[in-house]
C-alpha atoms as a PDB file:
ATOM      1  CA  UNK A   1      -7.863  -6.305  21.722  1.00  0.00           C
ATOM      2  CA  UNK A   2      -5.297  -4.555  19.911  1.00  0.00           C
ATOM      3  CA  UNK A   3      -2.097  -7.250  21.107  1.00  0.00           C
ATOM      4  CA  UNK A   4      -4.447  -9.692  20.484  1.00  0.00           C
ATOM      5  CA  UNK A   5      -4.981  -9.021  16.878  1.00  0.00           C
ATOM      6  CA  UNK A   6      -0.939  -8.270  16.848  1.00  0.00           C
ATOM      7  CA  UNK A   7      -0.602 -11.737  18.009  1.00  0.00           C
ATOM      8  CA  UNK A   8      -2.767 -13.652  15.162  1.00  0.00           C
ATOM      9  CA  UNK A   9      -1.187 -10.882  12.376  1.00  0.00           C
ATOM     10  CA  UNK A  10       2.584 -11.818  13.793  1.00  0.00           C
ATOM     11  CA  UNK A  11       2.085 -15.446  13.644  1.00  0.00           C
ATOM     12  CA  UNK A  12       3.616 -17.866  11.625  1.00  0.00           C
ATOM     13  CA  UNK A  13       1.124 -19.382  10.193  1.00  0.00           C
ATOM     14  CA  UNK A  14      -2.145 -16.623  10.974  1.00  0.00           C
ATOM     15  CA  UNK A  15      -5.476 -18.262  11.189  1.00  0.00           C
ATOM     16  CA  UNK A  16      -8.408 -16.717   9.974  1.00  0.00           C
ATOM     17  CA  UNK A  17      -9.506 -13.707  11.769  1.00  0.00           C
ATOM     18  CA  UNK A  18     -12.922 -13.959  13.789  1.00  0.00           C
ATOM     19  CA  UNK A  19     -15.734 -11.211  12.570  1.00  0.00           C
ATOM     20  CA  UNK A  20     -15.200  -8.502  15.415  1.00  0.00           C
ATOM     21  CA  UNK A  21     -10.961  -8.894  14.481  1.00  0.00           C
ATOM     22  CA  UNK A  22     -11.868  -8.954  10.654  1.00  0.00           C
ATOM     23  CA  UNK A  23     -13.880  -5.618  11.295  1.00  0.00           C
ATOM     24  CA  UNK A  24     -10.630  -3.891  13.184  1.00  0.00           C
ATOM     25  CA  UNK A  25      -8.532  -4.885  10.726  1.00  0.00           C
ATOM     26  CA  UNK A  26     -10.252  -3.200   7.447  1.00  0.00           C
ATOM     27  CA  UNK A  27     -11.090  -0.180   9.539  1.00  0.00           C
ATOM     28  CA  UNK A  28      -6.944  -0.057   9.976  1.00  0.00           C
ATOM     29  CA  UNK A  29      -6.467  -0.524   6.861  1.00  0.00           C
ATOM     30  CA  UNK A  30      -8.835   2.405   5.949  1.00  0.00           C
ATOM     31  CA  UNK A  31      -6.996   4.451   8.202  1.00  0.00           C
ATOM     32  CA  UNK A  32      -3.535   3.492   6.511  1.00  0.00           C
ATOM     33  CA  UNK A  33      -4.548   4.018   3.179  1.00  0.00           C
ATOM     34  CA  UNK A  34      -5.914   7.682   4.561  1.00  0.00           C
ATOM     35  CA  UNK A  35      -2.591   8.816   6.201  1.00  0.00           C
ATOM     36  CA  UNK A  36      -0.481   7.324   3.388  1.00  0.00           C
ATOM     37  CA  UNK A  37      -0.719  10.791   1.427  1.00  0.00           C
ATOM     38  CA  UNK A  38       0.081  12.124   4.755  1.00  0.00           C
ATOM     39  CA  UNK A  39      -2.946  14.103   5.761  1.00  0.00           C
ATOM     40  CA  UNK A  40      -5.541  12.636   7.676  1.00  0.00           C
ATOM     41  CA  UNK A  41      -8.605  14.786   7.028  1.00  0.00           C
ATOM     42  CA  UNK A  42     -11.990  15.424   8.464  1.00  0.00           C
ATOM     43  CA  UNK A  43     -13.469  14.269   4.993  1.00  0.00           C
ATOM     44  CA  UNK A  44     -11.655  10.917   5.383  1.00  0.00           C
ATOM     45  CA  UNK A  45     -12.624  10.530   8.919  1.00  0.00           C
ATOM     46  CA  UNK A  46     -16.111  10.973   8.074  1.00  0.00           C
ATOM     47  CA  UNK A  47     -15.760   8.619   4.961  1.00  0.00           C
ATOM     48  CA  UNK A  48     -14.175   5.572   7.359  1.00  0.00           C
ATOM     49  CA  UNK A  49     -16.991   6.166   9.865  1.00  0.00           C
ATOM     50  CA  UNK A  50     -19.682   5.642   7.129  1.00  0.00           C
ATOM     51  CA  UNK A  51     -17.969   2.629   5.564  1.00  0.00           C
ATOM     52  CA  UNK A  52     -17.729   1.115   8.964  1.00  0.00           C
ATOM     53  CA  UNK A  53     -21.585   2.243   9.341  1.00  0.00           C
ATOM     54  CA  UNK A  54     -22.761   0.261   6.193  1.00  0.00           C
ATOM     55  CA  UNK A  55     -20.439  -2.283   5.879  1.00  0.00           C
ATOM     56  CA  UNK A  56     -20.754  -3.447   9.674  1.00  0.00           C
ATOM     57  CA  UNK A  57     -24.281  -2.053  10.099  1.00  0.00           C
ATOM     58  CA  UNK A  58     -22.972   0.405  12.892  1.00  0.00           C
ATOM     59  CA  UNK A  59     -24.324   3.280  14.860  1.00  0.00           C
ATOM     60  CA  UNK A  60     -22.210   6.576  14.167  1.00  0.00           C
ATOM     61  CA  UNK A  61     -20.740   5.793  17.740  1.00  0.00           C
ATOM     62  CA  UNK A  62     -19.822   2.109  17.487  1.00  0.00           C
ATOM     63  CA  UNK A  63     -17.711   3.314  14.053  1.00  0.00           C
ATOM     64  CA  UNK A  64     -16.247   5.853  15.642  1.00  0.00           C
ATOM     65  CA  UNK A  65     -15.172   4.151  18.334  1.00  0.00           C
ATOM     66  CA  UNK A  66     -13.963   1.173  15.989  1.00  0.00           C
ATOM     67  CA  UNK A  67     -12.067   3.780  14.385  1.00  0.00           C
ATOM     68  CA  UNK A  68     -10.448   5.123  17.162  1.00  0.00           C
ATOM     69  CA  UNK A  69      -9.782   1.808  17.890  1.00  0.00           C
ATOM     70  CA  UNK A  70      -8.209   1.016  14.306  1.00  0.00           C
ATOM     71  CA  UNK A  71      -6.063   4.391  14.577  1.00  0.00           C
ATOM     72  CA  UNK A  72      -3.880   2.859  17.740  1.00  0.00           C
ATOM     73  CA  UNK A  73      -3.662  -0.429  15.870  1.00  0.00           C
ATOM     74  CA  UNK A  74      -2.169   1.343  12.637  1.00  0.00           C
ATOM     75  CA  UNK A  75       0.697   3.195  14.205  1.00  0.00           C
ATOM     76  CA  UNK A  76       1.426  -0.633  15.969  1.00  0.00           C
ATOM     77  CA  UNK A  77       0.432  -3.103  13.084  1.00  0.00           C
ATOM     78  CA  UNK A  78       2.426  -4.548  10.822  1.00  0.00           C
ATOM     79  CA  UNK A  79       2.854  -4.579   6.891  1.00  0.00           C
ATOM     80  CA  UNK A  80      -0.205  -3.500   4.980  1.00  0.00           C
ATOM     81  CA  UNK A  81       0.296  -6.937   3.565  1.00  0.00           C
ATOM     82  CA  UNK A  82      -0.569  -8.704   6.712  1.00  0.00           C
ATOM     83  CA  UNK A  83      -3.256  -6.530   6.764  1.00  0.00           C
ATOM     84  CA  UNK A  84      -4.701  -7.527   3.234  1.00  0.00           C
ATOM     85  CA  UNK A  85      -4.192 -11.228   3.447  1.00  0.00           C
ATOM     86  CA  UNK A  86      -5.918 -11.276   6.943  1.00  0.00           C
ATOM     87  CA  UNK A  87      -8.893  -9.345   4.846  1.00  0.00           C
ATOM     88  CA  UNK A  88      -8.830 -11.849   2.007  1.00  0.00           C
ATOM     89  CA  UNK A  89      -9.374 -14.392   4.517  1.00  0.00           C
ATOM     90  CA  UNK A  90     -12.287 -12.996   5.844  1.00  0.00           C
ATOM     91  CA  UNK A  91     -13.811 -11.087   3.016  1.00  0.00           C
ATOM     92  CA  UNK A  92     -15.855 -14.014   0.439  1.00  0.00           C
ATOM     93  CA  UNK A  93     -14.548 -13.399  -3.578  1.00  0.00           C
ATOM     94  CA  UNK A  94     -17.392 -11.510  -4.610  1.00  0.00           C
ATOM     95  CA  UNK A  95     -17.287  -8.967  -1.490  1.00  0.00           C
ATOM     96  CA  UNK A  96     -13.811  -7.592  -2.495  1.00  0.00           C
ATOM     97  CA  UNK A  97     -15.011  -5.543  -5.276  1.00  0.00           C
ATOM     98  CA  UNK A  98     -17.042  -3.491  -2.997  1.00  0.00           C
ATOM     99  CA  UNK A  99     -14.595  -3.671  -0.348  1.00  0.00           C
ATOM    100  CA  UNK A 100     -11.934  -2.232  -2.771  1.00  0.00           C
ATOM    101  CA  UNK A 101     -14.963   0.173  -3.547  1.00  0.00           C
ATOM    102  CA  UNK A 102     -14.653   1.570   0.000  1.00  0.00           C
ATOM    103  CA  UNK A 103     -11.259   1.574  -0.331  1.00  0.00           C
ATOM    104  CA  UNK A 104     -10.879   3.566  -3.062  1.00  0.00           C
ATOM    105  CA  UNK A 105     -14.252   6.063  -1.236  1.00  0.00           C
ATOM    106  CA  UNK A 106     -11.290   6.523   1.356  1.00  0.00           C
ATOM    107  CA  UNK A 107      -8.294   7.442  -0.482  1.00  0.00           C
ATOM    108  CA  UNK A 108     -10.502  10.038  -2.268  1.00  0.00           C
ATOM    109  CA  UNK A 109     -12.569  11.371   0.366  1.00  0.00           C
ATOM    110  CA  UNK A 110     -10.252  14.756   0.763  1.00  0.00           C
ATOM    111  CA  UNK A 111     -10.647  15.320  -3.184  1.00  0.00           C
ATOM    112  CA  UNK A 112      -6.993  14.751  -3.940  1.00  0.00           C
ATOM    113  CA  UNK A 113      -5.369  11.947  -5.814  1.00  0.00           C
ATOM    114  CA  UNK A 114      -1.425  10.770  -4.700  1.00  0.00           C
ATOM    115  CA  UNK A 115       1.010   8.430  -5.783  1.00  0.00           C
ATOM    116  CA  UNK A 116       1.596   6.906  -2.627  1.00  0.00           C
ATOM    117  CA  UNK A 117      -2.099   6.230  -2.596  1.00  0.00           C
ATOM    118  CA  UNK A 118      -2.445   5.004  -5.972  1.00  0.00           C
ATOM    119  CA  UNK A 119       1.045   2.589  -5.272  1.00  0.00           C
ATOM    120  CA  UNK A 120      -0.941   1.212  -1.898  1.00  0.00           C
ATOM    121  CA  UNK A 121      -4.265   0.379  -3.433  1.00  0.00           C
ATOM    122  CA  UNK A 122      -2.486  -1.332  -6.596  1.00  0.00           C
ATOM    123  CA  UNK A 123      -0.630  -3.422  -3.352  1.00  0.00           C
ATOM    124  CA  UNK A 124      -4.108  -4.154  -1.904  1.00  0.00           C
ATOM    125  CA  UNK A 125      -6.079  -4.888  -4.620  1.00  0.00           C
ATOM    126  CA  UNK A 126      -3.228  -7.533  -6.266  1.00  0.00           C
ATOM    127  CA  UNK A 127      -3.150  -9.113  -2.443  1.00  0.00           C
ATOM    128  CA  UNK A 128      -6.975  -9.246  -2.180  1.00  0.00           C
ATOM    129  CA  UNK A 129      -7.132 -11.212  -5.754  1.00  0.00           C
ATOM    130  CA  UNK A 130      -8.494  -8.877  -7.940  1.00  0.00           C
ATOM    131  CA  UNK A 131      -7.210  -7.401 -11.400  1.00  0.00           C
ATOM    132  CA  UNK A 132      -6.087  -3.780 -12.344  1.00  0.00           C
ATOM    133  CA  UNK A 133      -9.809  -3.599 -14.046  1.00  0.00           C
ATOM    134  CA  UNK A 134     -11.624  -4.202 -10.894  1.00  0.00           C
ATOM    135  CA  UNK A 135     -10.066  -1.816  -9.039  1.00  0.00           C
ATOM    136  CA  UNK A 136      -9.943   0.478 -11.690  1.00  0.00           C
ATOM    137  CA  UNK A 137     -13.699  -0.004 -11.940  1.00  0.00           C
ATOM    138  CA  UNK A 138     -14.167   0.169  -8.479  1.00  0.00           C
ATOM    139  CA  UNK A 139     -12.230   3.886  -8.253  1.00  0.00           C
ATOM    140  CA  UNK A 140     -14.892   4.868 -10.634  1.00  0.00           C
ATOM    141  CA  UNK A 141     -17.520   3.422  -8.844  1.00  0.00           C
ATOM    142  CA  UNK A 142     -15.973   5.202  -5.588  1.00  0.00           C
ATOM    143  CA  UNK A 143     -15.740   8.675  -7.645  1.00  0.00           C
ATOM    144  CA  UNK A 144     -19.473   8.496  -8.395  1.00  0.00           C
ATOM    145  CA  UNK A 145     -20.755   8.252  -4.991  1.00  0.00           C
END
């Protein structure tokens, strides 16, 4: 599964990603934005698992095997651009909000804020359409939980 989601986000011209491949890809993307500060904690672990559980309507397992899944396909995937626009895709208008949301629920799960973070969800949330607002909104949204 993992070359074949290589293939379509190596391709010329990438068509749109079919719901398991969609899936895979945000749950890489999760893990990216999580080992972008360069620690990969338990707390963000957990916090990917639960996203996948509610966004996917997953058992604890299935997520965590998606996840383990998404791990091998970060250290292999290309440019978290490739990433995003395969999302956008896949992801209607009015779902990226929330899925910045989650996002955001990620990057702050181990209770610290980083620059390399903050410059990676700006990246994201420009290639997913939205405005500095909406993300900033969503960050707050993702602090409250």
């Amino acid at each position: 599964m993992i070359a074949h989601i290589l293939r379509q986000l190596l391709a010329a011209a990438p068509t749109r990603l079919a719901d398991p491949d969609a899936r895979l890809a945000l749950a890489a993307l999760l893990v990216r934005i999580a080992r972008t500060d360069g620690l990969y904690s338990g707390e963000e672990v957990e916090r990917i698992d639960r996203v996948l559980m509610a966004r996917h309507g997953l058992t604890a397992f299935e997520a965590a095997d998606l996840r383990s899944e998404a791990e091998a396909l970060e250290v292999e995937a290309p440019d978290t651009v490739r990433f995003t626009r395969a999302l956008k895709e896949a992801v209607p208008v009015e779902d990226r909000v929330g899925l910045m949301q989650a996002m955001w629920s990620v990057a702050l799960a181990d209770g610290l804020r980083n620059d390399d973070e903050d410059r990676l969800l700006r990246l994201v949330a420009s290639l997913l359409g939205l405005t500095d607002v909406e993300s900033a909104q969503a960050r707050r949204r993702a602090m409250g939980e």
